[in-house]
Protein backbone atom coordinates (compact mmCIF):
# COMPACT_ATOMS: atom_id res chain seq x y z
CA UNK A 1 -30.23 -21.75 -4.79
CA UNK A 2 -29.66 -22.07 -8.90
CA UNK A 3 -32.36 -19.48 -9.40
CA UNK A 4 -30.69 -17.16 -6.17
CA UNK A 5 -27.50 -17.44 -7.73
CA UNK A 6 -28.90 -16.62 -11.43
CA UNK A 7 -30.89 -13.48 -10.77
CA UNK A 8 -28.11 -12.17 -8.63
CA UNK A 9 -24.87 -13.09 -10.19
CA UNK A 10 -26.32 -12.48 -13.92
CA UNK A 11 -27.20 -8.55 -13.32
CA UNK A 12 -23.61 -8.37 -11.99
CA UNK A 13 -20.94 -10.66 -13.74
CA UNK A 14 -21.45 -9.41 -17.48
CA UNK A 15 -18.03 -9.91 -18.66
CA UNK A 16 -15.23 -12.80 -18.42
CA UNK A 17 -15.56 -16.54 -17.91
CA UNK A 18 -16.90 -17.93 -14.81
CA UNK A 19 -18.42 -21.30 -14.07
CA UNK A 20 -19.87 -21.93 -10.37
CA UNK A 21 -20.69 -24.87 -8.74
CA UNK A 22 -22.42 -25.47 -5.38
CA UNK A 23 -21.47 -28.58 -4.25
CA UNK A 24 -23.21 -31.12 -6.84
CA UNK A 25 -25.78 -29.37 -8.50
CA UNK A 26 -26.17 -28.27 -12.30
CA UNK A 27 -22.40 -25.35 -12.98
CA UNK A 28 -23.68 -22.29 -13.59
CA UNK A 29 -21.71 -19.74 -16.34
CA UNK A 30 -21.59 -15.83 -16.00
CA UNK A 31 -20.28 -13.57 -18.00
CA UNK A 32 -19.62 -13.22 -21.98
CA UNK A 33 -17.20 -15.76 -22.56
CA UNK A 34 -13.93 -14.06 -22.99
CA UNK A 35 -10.66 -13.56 -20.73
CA UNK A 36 -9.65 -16.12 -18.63
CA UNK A 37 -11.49 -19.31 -17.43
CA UNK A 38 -12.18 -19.29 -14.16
CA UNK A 39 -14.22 -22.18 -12.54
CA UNK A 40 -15.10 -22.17 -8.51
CA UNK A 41 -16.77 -25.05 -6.57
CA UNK A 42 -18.36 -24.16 -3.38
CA UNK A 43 -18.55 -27.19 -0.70
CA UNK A 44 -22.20 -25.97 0.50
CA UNK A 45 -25.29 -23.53 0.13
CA UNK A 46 -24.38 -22.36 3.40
CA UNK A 47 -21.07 -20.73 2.60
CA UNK A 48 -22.49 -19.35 -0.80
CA UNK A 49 -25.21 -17.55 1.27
CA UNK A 50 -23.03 -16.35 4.10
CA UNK A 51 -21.23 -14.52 0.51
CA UNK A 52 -24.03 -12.82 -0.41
CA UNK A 53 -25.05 -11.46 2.42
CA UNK A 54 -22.20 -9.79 3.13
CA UNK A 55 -19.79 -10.22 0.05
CA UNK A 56 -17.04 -7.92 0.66
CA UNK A 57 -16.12 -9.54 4.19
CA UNK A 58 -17.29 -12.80 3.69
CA UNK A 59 -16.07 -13.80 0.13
CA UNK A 60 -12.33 -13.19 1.67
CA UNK A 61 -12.88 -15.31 4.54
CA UNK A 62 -14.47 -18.10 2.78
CA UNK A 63 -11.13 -18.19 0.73
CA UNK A 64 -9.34 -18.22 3.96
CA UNK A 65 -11.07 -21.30 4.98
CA UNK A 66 -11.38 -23.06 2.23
CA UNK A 67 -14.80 -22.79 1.85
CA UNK A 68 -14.31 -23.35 -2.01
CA UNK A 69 -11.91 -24.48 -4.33
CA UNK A 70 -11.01 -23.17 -8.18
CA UNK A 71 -11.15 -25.90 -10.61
CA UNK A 72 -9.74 -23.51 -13.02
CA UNK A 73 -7.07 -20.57 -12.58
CA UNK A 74 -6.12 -18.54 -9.59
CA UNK A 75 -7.60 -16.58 -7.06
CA UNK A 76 -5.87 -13.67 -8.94
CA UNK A 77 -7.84 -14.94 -12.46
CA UNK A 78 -11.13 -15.01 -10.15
CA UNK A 79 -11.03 -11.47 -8.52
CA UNK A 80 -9.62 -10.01 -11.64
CA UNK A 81 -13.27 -11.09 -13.07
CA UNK A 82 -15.20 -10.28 -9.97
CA UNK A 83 -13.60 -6.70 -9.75
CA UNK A 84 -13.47 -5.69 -13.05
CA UNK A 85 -17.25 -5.53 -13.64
CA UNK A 86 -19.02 -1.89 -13.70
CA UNK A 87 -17.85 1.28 -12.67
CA UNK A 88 -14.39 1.84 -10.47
CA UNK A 89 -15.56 0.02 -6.98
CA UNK A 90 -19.26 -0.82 -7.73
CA UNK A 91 -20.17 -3.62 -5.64
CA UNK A 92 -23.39 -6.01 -6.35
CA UNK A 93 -26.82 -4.07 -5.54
CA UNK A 94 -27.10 -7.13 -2.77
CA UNK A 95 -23.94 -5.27 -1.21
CA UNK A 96 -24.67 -2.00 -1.38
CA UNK A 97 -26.48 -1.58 2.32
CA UNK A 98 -23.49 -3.05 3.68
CA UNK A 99 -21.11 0.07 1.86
CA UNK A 100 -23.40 2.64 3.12
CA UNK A 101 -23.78 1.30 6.52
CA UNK A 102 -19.42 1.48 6.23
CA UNK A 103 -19.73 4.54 4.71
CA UNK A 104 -21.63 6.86 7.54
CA UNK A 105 -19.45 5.44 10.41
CA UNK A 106 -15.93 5.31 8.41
CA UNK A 107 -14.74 8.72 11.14
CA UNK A 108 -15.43 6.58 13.87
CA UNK A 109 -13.56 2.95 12.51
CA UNK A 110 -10.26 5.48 11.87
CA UNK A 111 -10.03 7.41 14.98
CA UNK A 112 -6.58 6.61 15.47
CA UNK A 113 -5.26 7.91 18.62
CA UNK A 114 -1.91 7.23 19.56
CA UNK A 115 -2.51 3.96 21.44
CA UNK A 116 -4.73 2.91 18.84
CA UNK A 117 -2.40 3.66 16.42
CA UNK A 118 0.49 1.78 17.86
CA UNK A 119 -2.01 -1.15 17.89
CA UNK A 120 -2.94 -1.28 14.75
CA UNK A 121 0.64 -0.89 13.54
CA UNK A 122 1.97 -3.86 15.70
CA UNK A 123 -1.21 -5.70 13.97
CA UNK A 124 0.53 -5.77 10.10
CA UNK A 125 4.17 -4.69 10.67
CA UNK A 126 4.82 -6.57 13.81
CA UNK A 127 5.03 -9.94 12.44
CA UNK A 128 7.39 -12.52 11.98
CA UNK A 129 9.99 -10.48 10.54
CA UNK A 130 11.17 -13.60 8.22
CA UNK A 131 7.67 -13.43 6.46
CA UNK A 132 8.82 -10.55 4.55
CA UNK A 133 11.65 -11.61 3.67
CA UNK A 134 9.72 -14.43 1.11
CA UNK A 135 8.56 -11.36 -1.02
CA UNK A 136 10.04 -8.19 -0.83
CA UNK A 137 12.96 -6.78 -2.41
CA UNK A 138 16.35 -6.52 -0.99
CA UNK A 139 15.98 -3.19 0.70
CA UNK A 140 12.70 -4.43 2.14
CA UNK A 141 10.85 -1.58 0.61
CA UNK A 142 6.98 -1.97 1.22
CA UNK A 143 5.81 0.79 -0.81
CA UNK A 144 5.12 0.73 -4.29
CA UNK A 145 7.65 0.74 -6.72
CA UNK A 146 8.34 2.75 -9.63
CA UNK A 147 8.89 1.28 -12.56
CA UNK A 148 11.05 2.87 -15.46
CA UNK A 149 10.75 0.05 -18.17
CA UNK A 150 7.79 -2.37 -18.27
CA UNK A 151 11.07 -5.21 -17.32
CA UNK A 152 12.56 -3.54 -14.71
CA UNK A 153 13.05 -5.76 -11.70
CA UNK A 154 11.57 -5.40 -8.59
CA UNK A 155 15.27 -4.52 -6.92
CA UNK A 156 15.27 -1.91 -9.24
CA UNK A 157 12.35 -0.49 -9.54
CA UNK A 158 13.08 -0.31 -5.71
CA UNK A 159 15.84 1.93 -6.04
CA UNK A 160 14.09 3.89 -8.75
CA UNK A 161 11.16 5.01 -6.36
CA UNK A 162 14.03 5.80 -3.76
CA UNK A 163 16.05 7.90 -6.03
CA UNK A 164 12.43 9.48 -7.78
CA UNK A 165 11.61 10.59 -4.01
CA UNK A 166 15.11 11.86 -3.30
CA UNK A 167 15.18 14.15 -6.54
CA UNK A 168 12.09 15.62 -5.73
CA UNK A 169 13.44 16.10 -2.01
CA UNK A 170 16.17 18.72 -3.29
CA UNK A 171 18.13 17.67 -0.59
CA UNK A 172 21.11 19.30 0.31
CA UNK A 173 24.61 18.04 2.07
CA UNK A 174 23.58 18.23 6.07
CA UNK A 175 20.12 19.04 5.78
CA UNK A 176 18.29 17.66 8.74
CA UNK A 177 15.13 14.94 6.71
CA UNK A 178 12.62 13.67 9.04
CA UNK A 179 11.11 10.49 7.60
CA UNK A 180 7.29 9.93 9.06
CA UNK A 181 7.10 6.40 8.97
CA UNK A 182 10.40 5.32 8.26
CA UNK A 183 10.05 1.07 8.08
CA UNK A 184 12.54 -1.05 8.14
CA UNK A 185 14.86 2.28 7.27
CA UNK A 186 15.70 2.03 3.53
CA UNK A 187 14.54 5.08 2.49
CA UNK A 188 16.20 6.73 4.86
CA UNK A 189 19.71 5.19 4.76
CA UNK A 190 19.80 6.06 1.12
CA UNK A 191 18.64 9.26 1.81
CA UNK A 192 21.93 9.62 4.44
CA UNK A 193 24.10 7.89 1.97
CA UNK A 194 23.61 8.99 -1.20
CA UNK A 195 22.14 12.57 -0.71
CA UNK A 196 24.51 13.13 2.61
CA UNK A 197 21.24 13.94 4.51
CA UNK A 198 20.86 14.17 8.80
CA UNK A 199 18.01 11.68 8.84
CA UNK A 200 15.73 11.10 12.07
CA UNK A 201 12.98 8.33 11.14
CA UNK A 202 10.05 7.39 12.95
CA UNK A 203 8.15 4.16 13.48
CA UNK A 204 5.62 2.86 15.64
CA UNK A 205 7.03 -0.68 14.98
CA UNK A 206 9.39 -2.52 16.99
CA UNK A 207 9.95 -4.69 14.68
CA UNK A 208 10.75 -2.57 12.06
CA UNK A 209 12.39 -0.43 14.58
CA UNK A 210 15.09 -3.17 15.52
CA UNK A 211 15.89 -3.55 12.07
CA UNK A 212 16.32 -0.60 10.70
CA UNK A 213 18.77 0.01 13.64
CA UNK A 214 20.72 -3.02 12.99
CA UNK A 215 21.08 -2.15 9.28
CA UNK A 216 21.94 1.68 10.01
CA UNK A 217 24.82 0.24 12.42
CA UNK A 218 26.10 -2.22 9.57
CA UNK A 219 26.33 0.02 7.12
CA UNK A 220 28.25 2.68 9.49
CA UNK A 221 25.51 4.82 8.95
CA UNK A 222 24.71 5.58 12.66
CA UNK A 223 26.39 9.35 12.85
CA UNK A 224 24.06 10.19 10.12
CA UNK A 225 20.73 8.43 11.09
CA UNK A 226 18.67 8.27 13.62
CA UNK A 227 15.57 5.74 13.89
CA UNK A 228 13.00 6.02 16.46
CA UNK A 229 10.23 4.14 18.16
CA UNK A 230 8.01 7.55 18.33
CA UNK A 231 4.55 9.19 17.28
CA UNK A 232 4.64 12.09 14.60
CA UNK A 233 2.78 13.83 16.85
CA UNK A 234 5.10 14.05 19.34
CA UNK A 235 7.81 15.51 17.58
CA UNK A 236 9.23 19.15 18.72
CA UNK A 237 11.60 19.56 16.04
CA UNK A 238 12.54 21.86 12.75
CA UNK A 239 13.54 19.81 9.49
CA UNK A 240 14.89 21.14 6.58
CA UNK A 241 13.25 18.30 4.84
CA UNK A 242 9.87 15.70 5.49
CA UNK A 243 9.13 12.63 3.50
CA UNK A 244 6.35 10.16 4.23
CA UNK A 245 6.01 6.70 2.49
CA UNK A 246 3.60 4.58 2.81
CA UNK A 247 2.10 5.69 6.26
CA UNK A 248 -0.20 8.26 5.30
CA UNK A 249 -3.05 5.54 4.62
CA UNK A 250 -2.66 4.60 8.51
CA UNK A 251 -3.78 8.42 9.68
CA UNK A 252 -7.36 7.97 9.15
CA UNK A 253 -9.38 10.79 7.74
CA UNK A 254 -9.91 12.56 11.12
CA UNK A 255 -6.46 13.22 11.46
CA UNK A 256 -5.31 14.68 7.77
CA UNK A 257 -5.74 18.60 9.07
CA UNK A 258 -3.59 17.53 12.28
CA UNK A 259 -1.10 15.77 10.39
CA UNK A 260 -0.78 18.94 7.75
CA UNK A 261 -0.36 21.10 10.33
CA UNK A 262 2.38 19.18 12.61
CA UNK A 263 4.22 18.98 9.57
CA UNK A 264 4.45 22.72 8.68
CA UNK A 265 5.26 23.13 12.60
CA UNK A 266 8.05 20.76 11.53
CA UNK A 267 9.31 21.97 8.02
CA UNK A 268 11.71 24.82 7.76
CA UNK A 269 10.24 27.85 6.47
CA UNK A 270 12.77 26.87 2.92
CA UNK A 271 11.54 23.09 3.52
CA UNK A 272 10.17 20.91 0.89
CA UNK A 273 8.38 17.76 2.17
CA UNK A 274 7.08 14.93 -0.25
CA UNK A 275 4.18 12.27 0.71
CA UNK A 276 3.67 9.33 -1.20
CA UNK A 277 0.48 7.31 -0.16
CA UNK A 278 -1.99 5.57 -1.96
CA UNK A 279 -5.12 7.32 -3.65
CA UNK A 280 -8.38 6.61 -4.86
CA UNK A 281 -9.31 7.87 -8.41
CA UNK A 282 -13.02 8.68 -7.55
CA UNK A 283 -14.19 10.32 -4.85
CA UNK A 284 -14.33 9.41 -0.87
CA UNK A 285 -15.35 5.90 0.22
CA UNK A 286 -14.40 3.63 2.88
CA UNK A 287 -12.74 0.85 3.80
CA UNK A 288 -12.90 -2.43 2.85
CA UNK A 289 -14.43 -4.01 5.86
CA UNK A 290 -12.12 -7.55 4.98
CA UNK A 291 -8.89 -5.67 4.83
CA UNK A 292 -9.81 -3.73 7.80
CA UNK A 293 -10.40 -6.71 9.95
CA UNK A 294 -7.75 -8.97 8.54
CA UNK A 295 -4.46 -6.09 7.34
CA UNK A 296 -4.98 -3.20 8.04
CA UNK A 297 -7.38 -1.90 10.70
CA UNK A 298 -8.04 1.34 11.14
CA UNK A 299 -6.55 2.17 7.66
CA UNK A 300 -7.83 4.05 4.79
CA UNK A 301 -6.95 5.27 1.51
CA UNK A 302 -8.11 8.83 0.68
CA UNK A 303 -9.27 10.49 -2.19
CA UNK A 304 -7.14 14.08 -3.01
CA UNK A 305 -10.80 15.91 -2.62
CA UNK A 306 -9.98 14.80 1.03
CA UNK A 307 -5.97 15.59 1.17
CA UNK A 308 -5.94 19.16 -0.97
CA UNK A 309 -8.26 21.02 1.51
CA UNK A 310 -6.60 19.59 4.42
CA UNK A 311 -3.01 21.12 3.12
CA UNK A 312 -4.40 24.72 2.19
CA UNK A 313 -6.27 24.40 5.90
CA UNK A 314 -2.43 24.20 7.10
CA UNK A 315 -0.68 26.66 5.12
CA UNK A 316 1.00 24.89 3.22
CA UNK A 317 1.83 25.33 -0.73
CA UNK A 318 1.51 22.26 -2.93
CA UNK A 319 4.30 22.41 -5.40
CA UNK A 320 4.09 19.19 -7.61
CA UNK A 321 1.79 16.06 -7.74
CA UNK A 322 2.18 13.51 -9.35
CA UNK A 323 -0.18 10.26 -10.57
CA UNK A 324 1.53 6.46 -10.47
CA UNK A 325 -1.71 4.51 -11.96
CA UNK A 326 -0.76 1.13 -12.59
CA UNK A 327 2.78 0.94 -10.73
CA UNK A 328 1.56 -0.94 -8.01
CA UNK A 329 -0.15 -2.80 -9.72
CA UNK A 330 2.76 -4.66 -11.00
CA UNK A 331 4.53 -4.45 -7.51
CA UNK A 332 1.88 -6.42 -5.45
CA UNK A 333 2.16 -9.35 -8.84
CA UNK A 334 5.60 -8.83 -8.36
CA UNK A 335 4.76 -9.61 -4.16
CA UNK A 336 2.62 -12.19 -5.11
CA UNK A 337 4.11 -14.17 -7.45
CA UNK A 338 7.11 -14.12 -5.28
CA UNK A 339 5.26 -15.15 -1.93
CA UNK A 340 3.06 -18.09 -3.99
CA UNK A 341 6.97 -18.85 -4.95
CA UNK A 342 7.90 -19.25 -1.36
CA UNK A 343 4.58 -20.62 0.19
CA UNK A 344 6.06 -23.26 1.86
CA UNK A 345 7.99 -21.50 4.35
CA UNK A 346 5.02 -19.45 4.92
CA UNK A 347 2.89 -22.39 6.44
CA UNK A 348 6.06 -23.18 8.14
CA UNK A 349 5.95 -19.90 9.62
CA UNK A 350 1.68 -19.44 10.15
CA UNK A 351 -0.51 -22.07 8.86
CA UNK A 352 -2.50 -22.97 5.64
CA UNK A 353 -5.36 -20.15 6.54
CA UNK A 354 -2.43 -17.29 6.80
CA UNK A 355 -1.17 -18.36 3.40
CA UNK A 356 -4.56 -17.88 1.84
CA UNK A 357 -4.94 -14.85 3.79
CA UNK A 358 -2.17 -13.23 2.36
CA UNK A 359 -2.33 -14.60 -0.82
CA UNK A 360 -6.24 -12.95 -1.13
CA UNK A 361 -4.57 -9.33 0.30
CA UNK A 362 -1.95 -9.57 -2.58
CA UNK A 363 -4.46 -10.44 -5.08
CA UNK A 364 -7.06 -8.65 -3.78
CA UNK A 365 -5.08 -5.29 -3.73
CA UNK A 366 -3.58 -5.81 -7.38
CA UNK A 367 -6.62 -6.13 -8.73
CA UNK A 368 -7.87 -3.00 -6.96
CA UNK A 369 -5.12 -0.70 -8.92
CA UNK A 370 -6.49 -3.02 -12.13
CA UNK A 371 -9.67 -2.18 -12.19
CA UNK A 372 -10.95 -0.18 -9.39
CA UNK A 373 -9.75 3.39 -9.71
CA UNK A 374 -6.57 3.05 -7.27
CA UNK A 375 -3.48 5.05 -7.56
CA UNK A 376 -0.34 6.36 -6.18
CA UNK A 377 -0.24 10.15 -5.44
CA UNK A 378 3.47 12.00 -5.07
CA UNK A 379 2.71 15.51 -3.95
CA UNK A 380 5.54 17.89 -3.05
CA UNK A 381 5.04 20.69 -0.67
CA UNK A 382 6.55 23.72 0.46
CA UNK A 383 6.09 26.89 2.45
CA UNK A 384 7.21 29.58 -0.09
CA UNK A 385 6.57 29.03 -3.82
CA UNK A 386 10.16 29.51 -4.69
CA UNK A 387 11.19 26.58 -2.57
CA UNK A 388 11.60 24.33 -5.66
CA UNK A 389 12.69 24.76 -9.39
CA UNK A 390 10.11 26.28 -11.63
CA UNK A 391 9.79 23.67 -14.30
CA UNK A 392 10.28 19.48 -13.52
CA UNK A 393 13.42 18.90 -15.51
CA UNK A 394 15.42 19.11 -11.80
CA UNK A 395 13.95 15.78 -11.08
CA UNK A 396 15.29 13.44 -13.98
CA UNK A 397 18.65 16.14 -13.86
CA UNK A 398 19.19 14.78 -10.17
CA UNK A 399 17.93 11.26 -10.90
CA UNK A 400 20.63 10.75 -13.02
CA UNK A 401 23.25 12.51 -10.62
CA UNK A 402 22.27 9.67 -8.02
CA UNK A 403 22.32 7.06 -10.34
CA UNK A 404 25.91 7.30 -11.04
CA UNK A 405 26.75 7.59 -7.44
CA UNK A 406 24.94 4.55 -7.44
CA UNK A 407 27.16 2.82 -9.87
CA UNK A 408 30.27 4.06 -8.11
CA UNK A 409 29.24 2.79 -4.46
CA UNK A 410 26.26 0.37 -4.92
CA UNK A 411 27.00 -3.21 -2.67
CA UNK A 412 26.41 -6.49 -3.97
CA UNK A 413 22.24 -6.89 -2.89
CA UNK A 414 21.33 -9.87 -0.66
CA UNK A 415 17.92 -11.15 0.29
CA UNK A 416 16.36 -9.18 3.18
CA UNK A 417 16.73 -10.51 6.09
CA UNK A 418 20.07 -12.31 5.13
């Protein structure tokens, strides 16, 4: 097992400070010594071998149960050193079978029809709606943040992404937005309140969906917004404006020309429509086979080679993109540390294993915007090329319109779910 572990760990782990143990025998050290210490015991040889055979499912579930321990720093301190080694998303040579293997049938794993679809939605957002409540901001926004000032709360950083989106919206008094994958409806009861938008936002969570009506009631928002338990793809509609948050990475790679095209059925022929959704760096890949069985199944986060020839394939004009790197980053810590914060309640609500669970996604996914070539793409579309201003100085120009209508009407904030 020591000389197993040596010859494959060594060519691998070149930089930080690990220390592994397999039950009793001799520690063994990788990398060069600097960064954080991290030390990991394994219980037995049998759960370090069931690793490397497969590491990028199994690693995740032996965290899950408990199949090791760290002796020293986090599960955050150990995948930061584990990911961060090579080139953005390199995995072991012993792994590399496995990501080919994942690679050639990725079309099949993500075809997302609509039952399928529904399904794999009800798997993440469809659970106890009090878990989200330990981590999220306020507004319940589970979408990355965007961060003006390295110290910006997450509350406000919150807002910021909200108010970033509507000033690249261009939204106009009345204007009928369509929001594809609308959540627990933050977006798009700030969209109705502070931009006076007709908003119609759909979800394929109930959960979500119950919510979001609730809050649209209590905040006598109801003649202005409508939320909906409906498929994109079924909508027969003209909007003046589209905005997508956070769904985009649940369409599957089969499906970008279709979703293109339904929305320039749906956008005006003046519309502007802006989709934020997470991005790889590097080119096409596919999915990590533990988030895929464990968060998000059937999900997958594209690379723009993928996106761009889907939109010219639909006629539609991209306008404006633009790059968040390490923005999410800092939200998921922000999740994380806040969840860890509040893990208590969370085995009150699961179990021990859930915890862990969702303590490796948060982790897991942090470290993947570290040090693996994740991003967040903005890209603004429209059907004419006079649809938006010709330089970018609108967007800060409007940011700072909404920001005082902010100060002027903005409610004391209260937990979500309070």
């Amino acid at each position: 097992m020591e000389r197993l572990l040596q010859a494959g760990l060594t060519r691998f782990i070149r930089r930080g400070n690990l220390r592994l143990t397999v039950a009793d025998e001799k520690p063994l050290n990788f990398g060069d010594g600097t960064g954080t210490p991290v030390a990991i015991r394994f219980w037995n040889r049998r759960a370090v071998l069931r690793v490397l055979l497969n590491p990028e499912l199994r690693f995740g579930e032996a965290y899950m149960k408990g199949d090791f321990v760290l002796e020293s720093g986090t599960i955050a301190d150990l995948l930061s050193v584990l990911m961060s080694q090579g080139q953005h998303g390199e995995v072991p040579f012993f792994a590399r079978p496995q990501a080919i293997l994942r690679y050639g049938r990725r079309r099949l794993d993500q075809f997302n029809h609509r039952k399928r679809s529904r399904r794999n939605v009800a798997h993440h957002y469809d659970l106890d709606g009090r878990l989200y409540s330990l981590f999220l901001d306020a507004d319940r926004q589970y979408s990355c943040a965007y961060f003006e000032t390295p110290d910006q709360t997450l509350d406000d950083a919150q807002l910021a992404k909200k108010r970033h989106l509507a000033a690249k919206l261009l939204i106009e008094s009345g204007q009928r937005l369509l929001d594809i994958g609308s959540g627990w409806g933050g977006l798009g009861l700030y969209l109705a309140e502070y931009c006076g938008a007709k908003v119609t936002g759909v979800t394929l969570s109930e959960e979500q969906l119950k919510l979001a009506r609730g809050r649209a009631v209590e905040r006598h928002l109801t003649d202005s917004v409508e939320f909906r338990l409906q498929d994109y793809r079924d909508l027969n509609e003209r909007f003046d404006r589209i905005v997508s948050v956070g769904m985009f990475e649940h369409v599957g790679v089969n499906h970008y020309r279709g979703f293109f095209e339904q929305c320039a059925r749906l956008l005006s022929d003046d519309g502007v429509m802006v989709l934020h959704s997470i991005g790889r760096s590097e080119g096409p890949s596919a999915t990590n086979p533990w988030i895929d069985k464990y968060i998000f199944p059937g999900g997958y986060i594209p690379a723009l080679s993928e996106v761009l020839p889907a939109i010219e394939r639909a006629g539609l004009l991209v306008t404006d993109i633009e790059i968040l790197r390490l923005h999410y980053a800092e939200t998921l810590k922000a999740w994380r540390t806040r969840f860890m914060a509040r893990a208590e309640e969370a085995r009150r609500l699961y179990d021990e294993r859930f915890v862990r669970m969702w303590e490796f996604y948060l982790a897991a996914s942090e470290m993947a915007f570290r040090h693996q070539g994740m991003m967040v793409f903005q890209i603004q579309l429209a059907k004419r090329v006079e649809a938006v201003p010709i330089t970018r100085d609108y967007i800060p120009r409007e940011e700072n319109r909404l920001r005082a209508r902010e100060r002027n009407t903005r409610a004391p904030l209260r937990m979500a779910g309070e």
